[in-house]
PDB file of N, CA and C in Angstrom:
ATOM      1  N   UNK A   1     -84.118  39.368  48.768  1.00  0.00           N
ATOM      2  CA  UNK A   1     -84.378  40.575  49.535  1.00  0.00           C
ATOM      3  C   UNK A   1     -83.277  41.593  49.278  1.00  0.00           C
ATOM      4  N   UNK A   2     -83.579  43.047  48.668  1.00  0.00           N
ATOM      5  CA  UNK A   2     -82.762  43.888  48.733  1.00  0.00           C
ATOM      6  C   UNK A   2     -82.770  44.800  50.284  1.00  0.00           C
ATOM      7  N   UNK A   3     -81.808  44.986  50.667  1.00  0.00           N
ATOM      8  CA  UNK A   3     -81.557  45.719  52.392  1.00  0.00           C
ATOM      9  C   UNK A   3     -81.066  46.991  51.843  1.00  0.00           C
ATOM     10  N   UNK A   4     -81.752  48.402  52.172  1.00  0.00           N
ATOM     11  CA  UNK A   4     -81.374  49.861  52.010  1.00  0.00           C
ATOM     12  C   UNK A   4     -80.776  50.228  53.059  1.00  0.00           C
ATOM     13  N   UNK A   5     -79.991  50.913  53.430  1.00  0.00           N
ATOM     14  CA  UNK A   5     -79.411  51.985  53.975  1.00  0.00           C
ATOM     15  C   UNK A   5     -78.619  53.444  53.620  1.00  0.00           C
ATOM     16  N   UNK A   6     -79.979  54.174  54.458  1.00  0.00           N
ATOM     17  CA  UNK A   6     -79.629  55.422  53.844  1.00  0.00           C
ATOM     18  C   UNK A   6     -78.542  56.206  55.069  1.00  0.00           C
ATOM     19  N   UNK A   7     -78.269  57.802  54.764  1.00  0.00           N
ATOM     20  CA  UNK A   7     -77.310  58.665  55.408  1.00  0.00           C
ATOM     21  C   UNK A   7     -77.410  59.609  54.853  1.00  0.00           C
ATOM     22  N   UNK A   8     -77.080  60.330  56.060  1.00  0.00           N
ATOM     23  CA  UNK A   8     -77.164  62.087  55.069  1.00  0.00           C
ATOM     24  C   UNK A   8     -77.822  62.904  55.777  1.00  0.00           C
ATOM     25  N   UNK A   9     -79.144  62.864  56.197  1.00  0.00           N
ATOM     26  CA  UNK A   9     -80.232  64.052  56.392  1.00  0.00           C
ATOM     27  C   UNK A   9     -79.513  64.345  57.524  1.00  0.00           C
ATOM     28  N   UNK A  10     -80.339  65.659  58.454  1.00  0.00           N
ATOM     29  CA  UNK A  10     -80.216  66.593  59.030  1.00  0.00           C
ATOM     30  C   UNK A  10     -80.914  67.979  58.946  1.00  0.00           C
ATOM     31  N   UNK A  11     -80.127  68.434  60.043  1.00  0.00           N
ATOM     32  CA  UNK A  11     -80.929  69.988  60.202  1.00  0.00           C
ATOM     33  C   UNK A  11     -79.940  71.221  59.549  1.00  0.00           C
ATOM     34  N   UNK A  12     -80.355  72.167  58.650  1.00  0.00           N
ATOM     35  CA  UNK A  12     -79.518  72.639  57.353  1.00  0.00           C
ATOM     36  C   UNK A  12     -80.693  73.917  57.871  1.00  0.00           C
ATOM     37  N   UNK A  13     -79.900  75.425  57.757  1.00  0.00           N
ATOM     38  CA  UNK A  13     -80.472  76.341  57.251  1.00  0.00           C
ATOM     39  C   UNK A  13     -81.241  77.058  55.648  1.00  0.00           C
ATOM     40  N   UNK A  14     -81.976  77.427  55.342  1.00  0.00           N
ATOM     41  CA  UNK A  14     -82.870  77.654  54.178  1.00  0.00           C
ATOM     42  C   UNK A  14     -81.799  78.178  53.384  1.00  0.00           C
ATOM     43  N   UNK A  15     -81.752  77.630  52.218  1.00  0.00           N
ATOM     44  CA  UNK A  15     -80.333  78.158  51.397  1.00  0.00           C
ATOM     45  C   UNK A  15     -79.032  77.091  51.416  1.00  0.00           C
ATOM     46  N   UNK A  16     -79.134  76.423  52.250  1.00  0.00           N
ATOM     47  CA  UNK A  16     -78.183  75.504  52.273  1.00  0.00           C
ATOM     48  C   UNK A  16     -78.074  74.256  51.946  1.00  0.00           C
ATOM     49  N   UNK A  17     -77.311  73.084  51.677  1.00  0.00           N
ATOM     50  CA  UNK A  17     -77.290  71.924  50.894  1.00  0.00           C
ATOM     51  C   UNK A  17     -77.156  70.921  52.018  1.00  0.00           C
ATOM     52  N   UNK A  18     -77.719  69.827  51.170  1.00  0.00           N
ATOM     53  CA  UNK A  18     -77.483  68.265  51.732  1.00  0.00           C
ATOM     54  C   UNK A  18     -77.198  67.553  50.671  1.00  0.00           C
ATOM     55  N   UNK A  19     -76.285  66.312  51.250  1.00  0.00           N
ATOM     56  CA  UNK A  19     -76.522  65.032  50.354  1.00  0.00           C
ATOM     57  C   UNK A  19     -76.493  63.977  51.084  1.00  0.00           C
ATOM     58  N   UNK A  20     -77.628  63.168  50.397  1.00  0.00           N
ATOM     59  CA  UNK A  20     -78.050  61.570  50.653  1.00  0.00           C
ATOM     60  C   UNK A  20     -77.720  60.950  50.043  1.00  0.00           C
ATOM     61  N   UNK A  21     -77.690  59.225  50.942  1.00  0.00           N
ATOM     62  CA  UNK A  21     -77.144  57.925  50.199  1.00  0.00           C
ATOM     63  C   UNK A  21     -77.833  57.265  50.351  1.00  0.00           C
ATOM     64  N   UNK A  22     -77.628  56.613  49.611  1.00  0.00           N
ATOM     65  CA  UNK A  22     -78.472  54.812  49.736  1.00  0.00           C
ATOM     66  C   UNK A  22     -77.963  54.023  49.202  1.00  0.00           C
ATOM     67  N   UNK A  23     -77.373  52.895  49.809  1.00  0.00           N
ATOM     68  CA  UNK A  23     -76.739  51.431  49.568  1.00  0.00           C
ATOM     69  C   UNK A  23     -77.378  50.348  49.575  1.00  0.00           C
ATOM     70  N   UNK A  24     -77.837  49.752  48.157  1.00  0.00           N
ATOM     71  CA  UNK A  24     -78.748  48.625  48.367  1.00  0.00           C
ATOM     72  C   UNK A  24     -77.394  47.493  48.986  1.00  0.00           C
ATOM     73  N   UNK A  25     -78.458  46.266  49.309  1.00  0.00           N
ATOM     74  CA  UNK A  25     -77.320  45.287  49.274  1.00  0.00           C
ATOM     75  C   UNK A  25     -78.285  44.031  49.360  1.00  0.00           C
ATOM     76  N   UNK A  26     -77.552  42.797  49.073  1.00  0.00           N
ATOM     77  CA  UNK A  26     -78.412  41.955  48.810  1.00  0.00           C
ATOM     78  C   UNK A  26     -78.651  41.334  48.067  1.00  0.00           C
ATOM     79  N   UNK A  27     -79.825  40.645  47.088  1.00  0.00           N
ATOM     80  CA  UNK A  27     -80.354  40.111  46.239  1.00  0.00           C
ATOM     81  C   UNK A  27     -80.680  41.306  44.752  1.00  0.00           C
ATOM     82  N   UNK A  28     -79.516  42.131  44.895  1.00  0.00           N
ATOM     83  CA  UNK A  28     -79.804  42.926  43.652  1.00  0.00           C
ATOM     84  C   UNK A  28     -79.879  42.989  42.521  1.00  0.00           C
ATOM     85  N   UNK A  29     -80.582  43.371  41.808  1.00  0.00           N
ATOM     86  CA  UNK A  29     -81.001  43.351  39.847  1.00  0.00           C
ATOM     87  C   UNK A  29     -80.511  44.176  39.693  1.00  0.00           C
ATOM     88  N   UNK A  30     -80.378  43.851  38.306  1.00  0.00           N
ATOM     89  CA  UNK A  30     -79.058  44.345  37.246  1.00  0.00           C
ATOM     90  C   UNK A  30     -80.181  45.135  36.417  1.00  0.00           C
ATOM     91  N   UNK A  31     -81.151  44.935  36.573  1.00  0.00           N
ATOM     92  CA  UNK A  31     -82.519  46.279  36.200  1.00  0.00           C
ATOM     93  C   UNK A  31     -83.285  46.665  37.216  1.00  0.00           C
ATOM     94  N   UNK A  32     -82.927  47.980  37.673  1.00  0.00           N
ATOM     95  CA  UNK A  32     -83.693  48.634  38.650  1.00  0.00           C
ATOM     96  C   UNK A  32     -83.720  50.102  38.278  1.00  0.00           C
ATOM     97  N   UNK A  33     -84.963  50.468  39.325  1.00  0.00           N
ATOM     98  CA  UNK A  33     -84.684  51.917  39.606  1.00  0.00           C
ATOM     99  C   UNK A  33     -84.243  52.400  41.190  1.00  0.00           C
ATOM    100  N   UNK A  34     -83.654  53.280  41.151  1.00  0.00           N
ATOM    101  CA  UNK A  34     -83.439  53.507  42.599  1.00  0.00           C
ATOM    102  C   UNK A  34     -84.411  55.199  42.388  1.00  0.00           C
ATOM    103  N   UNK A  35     -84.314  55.449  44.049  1.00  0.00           N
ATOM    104  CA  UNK A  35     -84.921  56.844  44.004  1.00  0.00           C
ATOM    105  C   UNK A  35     -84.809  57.519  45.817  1.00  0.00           C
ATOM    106  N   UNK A  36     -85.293  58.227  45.238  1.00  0.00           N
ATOM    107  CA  UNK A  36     -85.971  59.395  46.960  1.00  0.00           C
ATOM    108  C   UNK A  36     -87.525  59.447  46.588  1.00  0.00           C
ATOM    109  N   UNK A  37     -88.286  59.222  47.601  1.00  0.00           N
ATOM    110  CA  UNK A  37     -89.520  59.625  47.809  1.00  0.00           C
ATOM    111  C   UNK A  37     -89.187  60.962  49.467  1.00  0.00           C
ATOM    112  N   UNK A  38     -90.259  61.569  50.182  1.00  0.00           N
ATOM    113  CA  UNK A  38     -90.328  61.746  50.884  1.00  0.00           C
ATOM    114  C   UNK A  38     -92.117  62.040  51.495  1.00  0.00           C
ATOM    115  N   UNK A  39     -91.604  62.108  52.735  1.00  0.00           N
ATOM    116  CA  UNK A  39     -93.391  62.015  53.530  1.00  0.00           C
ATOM    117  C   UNK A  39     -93.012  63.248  54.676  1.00  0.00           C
ATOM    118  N   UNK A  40     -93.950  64.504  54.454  1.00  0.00           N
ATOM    119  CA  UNK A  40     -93.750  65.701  55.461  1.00  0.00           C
ATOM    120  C   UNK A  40     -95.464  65.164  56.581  1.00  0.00           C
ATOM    121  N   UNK A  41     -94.796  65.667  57.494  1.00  0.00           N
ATOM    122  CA  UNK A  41     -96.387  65.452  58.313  1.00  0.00           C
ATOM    123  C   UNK A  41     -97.529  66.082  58.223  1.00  0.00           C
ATOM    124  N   UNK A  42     -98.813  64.915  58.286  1.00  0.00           N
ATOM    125  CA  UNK A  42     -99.698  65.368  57.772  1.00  0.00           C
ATOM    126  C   UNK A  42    -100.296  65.560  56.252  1.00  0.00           C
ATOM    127  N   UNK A  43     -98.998  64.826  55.216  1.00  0.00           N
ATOM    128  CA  UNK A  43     -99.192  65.203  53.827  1.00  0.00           C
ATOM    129  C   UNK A  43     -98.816  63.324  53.495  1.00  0.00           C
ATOM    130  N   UNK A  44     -98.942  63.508  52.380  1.00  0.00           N
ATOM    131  CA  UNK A  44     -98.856  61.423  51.546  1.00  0.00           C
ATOM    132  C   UNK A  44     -97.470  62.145  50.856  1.00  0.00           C
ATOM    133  N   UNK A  45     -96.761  60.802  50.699  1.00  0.00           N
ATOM    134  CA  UNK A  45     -95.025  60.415  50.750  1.00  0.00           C
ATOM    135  C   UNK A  45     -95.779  60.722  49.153  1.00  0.00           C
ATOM    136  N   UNK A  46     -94.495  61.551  48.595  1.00  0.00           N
ATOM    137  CA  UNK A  46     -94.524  61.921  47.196  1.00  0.00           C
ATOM    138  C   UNK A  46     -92.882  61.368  46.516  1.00  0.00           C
ATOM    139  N   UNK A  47     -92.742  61.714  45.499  1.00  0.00           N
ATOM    140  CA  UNK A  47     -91.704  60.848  44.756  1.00  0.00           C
ATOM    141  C   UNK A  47     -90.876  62.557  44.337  1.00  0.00           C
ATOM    142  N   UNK A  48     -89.802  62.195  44.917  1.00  0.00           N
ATOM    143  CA  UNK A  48     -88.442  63.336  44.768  1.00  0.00           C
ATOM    144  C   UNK A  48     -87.961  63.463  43.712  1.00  0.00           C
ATOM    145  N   UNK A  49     -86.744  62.488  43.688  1.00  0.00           N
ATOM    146  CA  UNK A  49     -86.443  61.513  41.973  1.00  0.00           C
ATOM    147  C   UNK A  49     -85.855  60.150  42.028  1.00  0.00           C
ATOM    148  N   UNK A  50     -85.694  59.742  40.808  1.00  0.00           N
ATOM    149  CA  UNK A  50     -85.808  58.555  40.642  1.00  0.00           C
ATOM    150  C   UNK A  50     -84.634  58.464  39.492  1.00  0.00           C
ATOM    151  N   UNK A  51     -83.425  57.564  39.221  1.00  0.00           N
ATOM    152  CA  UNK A  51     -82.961  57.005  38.143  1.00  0.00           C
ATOM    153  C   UNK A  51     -82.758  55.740  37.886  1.00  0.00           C
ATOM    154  N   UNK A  52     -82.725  55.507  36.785  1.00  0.00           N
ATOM    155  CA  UNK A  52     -82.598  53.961  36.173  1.00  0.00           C
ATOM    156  C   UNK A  52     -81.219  53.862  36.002  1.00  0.00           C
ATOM    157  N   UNK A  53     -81.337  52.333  36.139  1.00  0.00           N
ATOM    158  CA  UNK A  53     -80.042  51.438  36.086  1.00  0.00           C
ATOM    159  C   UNK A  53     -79.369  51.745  34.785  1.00  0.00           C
ATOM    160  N   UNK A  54     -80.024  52.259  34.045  1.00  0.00           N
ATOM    161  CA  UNK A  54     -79.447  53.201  32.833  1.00  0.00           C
ATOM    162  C   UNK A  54     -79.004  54.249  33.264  1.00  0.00           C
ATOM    163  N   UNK A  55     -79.294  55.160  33.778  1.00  0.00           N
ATOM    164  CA  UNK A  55     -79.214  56.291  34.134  1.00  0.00           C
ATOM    165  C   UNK A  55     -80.541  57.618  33.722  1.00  0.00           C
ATOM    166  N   UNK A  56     -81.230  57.053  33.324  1.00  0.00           N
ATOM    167  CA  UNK A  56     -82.788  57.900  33.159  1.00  0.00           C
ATOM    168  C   UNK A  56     -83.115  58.987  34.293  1.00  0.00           C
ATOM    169  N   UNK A  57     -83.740  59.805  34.490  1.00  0.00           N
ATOM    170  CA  UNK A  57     -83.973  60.395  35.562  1.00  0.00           C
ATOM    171  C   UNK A  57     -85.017  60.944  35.482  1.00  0.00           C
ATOM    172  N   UNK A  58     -85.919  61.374  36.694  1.00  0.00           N
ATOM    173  CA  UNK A  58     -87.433  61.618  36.760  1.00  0.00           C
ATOM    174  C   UNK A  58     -86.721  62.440  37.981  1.00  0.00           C
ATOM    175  N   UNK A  59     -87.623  63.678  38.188  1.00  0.00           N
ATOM    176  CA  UNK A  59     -87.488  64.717  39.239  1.00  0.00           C
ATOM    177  C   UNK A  59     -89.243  65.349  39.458  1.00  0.00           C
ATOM    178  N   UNK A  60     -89.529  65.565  40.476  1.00  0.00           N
ATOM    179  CA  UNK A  60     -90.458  66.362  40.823  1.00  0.00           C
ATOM    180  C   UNK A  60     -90.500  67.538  40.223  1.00  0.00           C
ATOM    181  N   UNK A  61     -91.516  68.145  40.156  1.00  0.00           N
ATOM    182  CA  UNK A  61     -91.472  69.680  39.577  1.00  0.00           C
ATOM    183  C   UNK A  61     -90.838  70.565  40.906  1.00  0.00           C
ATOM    184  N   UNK A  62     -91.291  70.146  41.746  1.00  0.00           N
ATOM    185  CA  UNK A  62     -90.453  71.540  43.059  1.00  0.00           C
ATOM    186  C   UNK A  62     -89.515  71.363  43.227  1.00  0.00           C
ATOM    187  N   UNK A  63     -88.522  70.379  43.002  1.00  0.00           N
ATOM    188  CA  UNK A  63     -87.027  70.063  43.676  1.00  0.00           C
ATOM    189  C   UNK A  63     -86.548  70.200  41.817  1.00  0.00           C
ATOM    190  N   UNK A  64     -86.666  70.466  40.861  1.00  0.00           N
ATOM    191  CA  UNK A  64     -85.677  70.641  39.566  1.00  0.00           C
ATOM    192  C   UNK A  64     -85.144  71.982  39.527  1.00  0.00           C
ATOM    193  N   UNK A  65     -83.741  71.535  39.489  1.00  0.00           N
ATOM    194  CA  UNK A  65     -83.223  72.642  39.451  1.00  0.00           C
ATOM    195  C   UNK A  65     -82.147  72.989  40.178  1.00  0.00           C
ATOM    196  N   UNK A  66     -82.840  72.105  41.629  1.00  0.00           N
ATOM    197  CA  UNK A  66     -82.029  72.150  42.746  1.00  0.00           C
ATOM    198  C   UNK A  66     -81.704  71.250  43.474  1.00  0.00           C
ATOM    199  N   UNK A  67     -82.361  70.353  43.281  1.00  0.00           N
ATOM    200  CA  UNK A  67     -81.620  68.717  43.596  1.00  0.00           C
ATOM    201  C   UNK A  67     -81.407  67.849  42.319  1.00  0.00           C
ATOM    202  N   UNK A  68     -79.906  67.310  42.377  1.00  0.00           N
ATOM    203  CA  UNK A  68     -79.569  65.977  41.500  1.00  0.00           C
ATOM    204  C   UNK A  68     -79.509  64.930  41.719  1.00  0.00           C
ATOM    205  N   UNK A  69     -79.739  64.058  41.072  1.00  0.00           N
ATOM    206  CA  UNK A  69     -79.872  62.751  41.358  1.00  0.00           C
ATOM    207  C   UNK A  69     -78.648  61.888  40.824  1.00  0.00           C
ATOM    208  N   UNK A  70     -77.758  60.866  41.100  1.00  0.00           N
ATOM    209  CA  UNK A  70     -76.522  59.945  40.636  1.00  0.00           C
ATOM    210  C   UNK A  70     -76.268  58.771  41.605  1.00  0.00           C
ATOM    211  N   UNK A  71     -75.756  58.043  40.730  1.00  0.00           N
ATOM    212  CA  UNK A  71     -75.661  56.673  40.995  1.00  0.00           C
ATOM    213  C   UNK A  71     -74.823  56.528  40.846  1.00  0.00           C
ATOM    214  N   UNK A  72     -74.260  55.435  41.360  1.00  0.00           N
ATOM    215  CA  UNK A  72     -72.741  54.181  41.288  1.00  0.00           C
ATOM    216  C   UNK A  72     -72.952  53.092  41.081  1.00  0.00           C
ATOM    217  N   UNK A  73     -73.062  53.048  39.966  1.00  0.00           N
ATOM    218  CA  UNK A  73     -73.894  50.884  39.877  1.00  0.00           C
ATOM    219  C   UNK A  73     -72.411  49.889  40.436  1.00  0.00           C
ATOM    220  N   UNK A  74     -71.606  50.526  40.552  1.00  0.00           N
ATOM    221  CA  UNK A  74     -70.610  49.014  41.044  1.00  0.00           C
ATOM    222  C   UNK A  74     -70.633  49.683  42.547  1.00  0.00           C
ATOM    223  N   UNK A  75     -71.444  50.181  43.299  1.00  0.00           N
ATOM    224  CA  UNK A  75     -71.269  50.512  44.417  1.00  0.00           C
ATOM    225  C   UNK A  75     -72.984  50.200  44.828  1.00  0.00           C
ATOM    226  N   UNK A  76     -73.969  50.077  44.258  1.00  0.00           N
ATOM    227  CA  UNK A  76     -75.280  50.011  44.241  1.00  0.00           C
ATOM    228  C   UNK A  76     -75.701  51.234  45.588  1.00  0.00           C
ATOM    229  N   UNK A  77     -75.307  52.246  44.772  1.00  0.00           N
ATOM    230  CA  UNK A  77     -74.863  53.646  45.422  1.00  0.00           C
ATOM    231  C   UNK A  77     -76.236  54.671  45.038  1.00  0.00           C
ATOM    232  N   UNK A  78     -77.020  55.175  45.253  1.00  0.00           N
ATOM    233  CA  UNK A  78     -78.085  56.630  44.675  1.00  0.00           C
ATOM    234  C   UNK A  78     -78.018  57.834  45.537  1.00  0.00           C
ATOM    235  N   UNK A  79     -77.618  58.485  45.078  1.00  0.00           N
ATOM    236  CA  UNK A  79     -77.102  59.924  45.868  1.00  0.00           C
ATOM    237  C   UNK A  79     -78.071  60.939  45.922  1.00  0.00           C
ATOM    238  N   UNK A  80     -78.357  61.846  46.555  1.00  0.00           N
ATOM    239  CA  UNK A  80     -79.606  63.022  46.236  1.00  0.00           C
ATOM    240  C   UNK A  80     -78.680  64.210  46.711  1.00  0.00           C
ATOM    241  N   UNK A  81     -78.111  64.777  45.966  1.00  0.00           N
ATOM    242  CA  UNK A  81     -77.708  66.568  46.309  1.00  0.00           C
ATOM    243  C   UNK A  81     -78.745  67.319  46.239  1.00  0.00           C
ATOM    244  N   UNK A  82     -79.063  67.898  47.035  1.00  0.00           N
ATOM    245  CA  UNK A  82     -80.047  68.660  47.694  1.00  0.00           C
ATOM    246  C   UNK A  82     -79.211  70.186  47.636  1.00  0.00           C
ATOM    247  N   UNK A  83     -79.523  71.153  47.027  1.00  0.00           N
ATOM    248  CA  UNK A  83     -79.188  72.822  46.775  1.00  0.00           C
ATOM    249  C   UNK A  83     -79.966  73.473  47.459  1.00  0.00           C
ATOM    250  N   UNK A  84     -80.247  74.727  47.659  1.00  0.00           N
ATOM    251  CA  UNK A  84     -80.722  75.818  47.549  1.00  0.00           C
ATOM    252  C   UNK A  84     -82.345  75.218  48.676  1.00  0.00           C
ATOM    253  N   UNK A  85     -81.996  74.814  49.928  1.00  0.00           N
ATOM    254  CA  UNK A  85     -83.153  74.052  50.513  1.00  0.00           C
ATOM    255  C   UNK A  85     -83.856  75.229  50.612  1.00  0.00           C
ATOM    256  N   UNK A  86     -85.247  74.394  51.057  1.00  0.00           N
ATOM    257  CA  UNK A  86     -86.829  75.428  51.406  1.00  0.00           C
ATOM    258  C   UNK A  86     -86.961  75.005  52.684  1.00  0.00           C
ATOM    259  N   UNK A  87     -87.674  75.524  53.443  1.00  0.00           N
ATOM    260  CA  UNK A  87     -88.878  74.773  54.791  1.00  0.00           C
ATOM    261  C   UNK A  87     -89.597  73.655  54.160  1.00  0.00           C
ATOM    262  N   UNK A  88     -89.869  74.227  52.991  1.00  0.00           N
ATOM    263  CA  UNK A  88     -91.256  73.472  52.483  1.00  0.00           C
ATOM    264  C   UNK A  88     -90.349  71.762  52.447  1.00  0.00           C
ATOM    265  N   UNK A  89     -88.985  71.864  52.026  1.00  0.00           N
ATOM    266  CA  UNK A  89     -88.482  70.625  51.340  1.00  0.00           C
ATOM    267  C   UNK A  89     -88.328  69.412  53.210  1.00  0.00           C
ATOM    268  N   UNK A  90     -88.937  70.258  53.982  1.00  0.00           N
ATOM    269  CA  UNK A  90     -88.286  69.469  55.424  1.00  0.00           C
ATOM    270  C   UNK A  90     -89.724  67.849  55.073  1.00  0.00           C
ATOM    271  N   UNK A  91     -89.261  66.950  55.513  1.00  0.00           N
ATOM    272  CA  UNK A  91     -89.585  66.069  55.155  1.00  0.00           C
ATOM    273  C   UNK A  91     -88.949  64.897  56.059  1.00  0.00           C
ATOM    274  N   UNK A  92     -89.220  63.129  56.041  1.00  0.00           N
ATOM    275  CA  UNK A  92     -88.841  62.553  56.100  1.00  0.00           C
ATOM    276  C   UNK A  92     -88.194  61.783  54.464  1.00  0.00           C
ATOM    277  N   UNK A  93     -87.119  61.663  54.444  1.00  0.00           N
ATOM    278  CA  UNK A  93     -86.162  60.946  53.373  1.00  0.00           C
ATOM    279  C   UNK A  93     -86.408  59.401  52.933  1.00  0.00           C
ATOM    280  N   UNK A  94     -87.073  58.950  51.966  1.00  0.00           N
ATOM    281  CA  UNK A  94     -87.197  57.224  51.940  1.00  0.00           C
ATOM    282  C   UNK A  94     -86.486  56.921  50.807  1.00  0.00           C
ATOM    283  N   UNK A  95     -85.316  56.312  50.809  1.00  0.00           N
ATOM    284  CA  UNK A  95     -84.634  55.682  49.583  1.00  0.00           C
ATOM    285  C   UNK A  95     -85.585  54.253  48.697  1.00  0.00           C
ATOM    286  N   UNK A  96     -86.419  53.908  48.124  1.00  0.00           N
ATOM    287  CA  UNK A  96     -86.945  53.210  47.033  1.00  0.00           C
ATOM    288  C   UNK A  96     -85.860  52.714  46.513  1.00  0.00           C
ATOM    289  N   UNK A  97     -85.890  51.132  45.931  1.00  0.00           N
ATOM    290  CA  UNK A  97     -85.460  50.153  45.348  1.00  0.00           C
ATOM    291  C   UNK A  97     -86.439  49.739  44.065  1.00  0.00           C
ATOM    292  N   UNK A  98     -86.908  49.561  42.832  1.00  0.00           N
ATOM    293  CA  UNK A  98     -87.528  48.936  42.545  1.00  0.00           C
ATOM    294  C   UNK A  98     -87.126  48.092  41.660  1.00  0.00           C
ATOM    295  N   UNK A  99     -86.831  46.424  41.754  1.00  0.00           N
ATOM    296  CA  UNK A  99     -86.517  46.018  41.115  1.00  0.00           C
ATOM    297  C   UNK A  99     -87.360  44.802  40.054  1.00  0.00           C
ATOM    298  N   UNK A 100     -86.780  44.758  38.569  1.00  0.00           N
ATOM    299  CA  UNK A 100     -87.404  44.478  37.771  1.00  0.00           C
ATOM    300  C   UNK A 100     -86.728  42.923  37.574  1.00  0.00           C
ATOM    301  N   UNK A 101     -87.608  42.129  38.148  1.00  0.00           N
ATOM    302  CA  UNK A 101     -87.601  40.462  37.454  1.00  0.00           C
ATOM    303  C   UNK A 101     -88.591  39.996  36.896  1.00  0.00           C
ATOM    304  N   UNK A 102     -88.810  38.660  37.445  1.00  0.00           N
ATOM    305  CA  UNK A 102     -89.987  38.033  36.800  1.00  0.00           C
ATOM    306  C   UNK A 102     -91.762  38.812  37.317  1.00  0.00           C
ATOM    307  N   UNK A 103     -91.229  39.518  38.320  1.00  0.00           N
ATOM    308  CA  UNK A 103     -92.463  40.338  39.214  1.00  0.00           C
ATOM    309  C   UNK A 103     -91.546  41.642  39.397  1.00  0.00           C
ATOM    310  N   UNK A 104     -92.449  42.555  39.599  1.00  0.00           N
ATOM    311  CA  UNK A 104     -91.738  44.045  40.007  1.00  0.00           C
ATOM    312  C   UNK A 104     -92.286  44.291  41.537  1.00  0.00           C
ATOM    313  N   UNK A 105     -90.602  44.406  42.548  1.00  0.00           N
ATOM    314  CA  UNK A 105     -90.887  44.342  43.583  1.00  0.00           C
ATOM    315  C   UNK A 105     -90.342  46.158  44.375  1.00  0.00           C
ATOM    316  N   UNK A 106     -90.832  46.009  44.828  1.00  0.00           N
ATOM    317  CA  UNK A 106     -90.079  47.504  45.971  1.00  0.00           C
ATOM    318  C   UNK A 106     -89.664  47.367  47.156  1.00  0.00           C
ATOM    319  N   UNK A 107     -88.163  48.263  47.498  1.00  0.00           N
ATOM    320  CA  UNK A 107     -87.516  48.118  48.617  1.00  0.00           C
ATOM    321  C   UNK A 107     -88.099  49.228  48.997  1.00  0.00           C
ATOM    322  N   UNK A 108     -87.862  49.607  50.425  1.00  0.00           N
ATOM    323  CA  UNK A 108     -87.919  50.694  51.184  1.00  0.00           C
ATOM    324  C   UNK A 108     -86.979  51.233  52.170  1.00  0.00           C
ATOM    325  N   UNK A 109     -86.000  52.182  52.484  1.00  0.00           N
ATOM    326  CA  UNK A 109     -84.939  52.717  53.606  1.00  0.00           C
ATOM    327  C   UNK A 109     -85.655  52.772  54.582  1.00  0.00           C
ATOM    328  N   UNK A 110     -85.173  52.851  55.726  1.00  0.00           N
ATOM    329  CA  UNK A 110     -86.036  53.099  57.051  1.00  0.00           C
ATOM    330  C   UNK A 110     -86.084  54.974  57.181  1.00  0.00           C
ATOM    331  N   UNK A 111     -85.618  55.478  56.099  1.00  0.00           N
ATOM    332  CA  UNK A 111     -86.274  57.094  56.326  1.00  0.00           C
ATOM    333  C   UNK A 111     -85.284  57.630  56.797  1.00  0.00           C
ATOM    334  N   UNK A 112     -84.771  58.859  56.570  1.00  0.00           N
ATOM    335  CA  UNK A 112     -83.593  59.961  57.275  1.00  0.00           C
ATOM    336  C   UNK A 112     -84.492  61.218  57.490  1.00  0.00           C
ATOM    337  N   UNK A 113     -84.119  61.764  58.373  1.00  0.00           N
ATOM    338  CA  UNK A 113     -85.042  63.460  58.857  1.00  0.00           C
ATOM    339  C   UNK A 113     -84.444  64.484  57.562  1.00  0.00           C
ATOM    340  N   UNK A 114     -84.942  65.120  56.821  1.00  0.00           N
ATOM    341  CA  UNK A 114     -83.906  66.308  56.520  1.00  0.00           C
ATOM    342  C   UNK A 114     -85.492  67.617  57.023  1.00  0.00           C
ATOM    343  N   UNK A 115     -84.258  68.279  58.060  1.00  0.00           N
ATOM    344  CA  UNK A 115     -85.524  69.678  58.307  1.00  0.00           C
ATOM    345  C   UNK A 115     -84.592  71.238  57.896  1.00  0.00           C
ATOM    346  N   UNK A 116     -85.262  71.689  56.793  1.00  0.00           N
ATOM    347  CA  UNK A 116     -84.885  73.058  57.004  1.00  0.00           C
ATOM    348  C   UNK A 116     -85.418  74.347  57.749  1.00  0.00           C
ATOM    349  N   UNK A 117     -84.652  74.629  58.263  1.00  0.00           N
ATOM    350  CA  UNK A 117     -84.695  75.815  59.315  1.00  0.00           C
ATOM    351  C   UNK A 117     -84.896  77.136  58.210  1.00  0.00           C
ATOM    352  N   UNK A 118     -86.259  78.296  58.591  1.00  0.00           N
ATOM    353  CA  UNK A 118     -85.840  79.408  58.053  1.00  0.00           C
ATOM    354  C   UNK A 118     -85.679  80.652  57.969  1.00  0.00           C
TER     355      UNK A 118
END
């Protein structure tokens, strides 16, 4: 079992920054991806970004540009800097685990608020 815990979100004016964490811990692989998804109300949880235990990276088309994505593999660390926020970006925060063994399994964070004000 990998255990997430995230930190970070909050209430931020339009124009202004955040950053998120997520600390796996646990039963962790040495091949994974970590990521951000998020879920706004009323809409299906979409995928933010995502990097590999390589360091690969996948970003949404609405958040490039203005959110980065980084990791700490000796800290099993995934960070989300969040720039230049929208309204639109207010959301609930889910840190994703997915790790690659003999089966491909997924973790899930219990979710952080980030709401922008605008």
């Amino acid at each position: 079992q990998v255990q997430l815990v995230e930190s970070g979100g909050g209430l931020v004016q339009a124009g202004g920054s955040l950053r998120l964490s997520c600390a796996a811990s646990g039963s962790t692989f040495s091949l994974n991806v970590m990521g951000w998804h998020r879920q706004a109300p009323g809409k299906q949880r979409e995928l933010v970004a995502v990097i590999s235990s390589a360091g690969t990276t996948t970003y949404a088309d609405s958040v490039k540009g203005r959110f980065t994505i980084s990791r700490d593999n000796a800290k099993n660390t995934v960070y989300l800097q969040m720039n230049s926020l929208k309204p639109e970006d207010t959301a609930v925060y889910y840190c994703k685990y997915r790790a690659y063994d003999r089966l491909i399994n997924d973790y899930w964070g219990q979710g952080v608020q980030v709401t922008v004000s605008s």
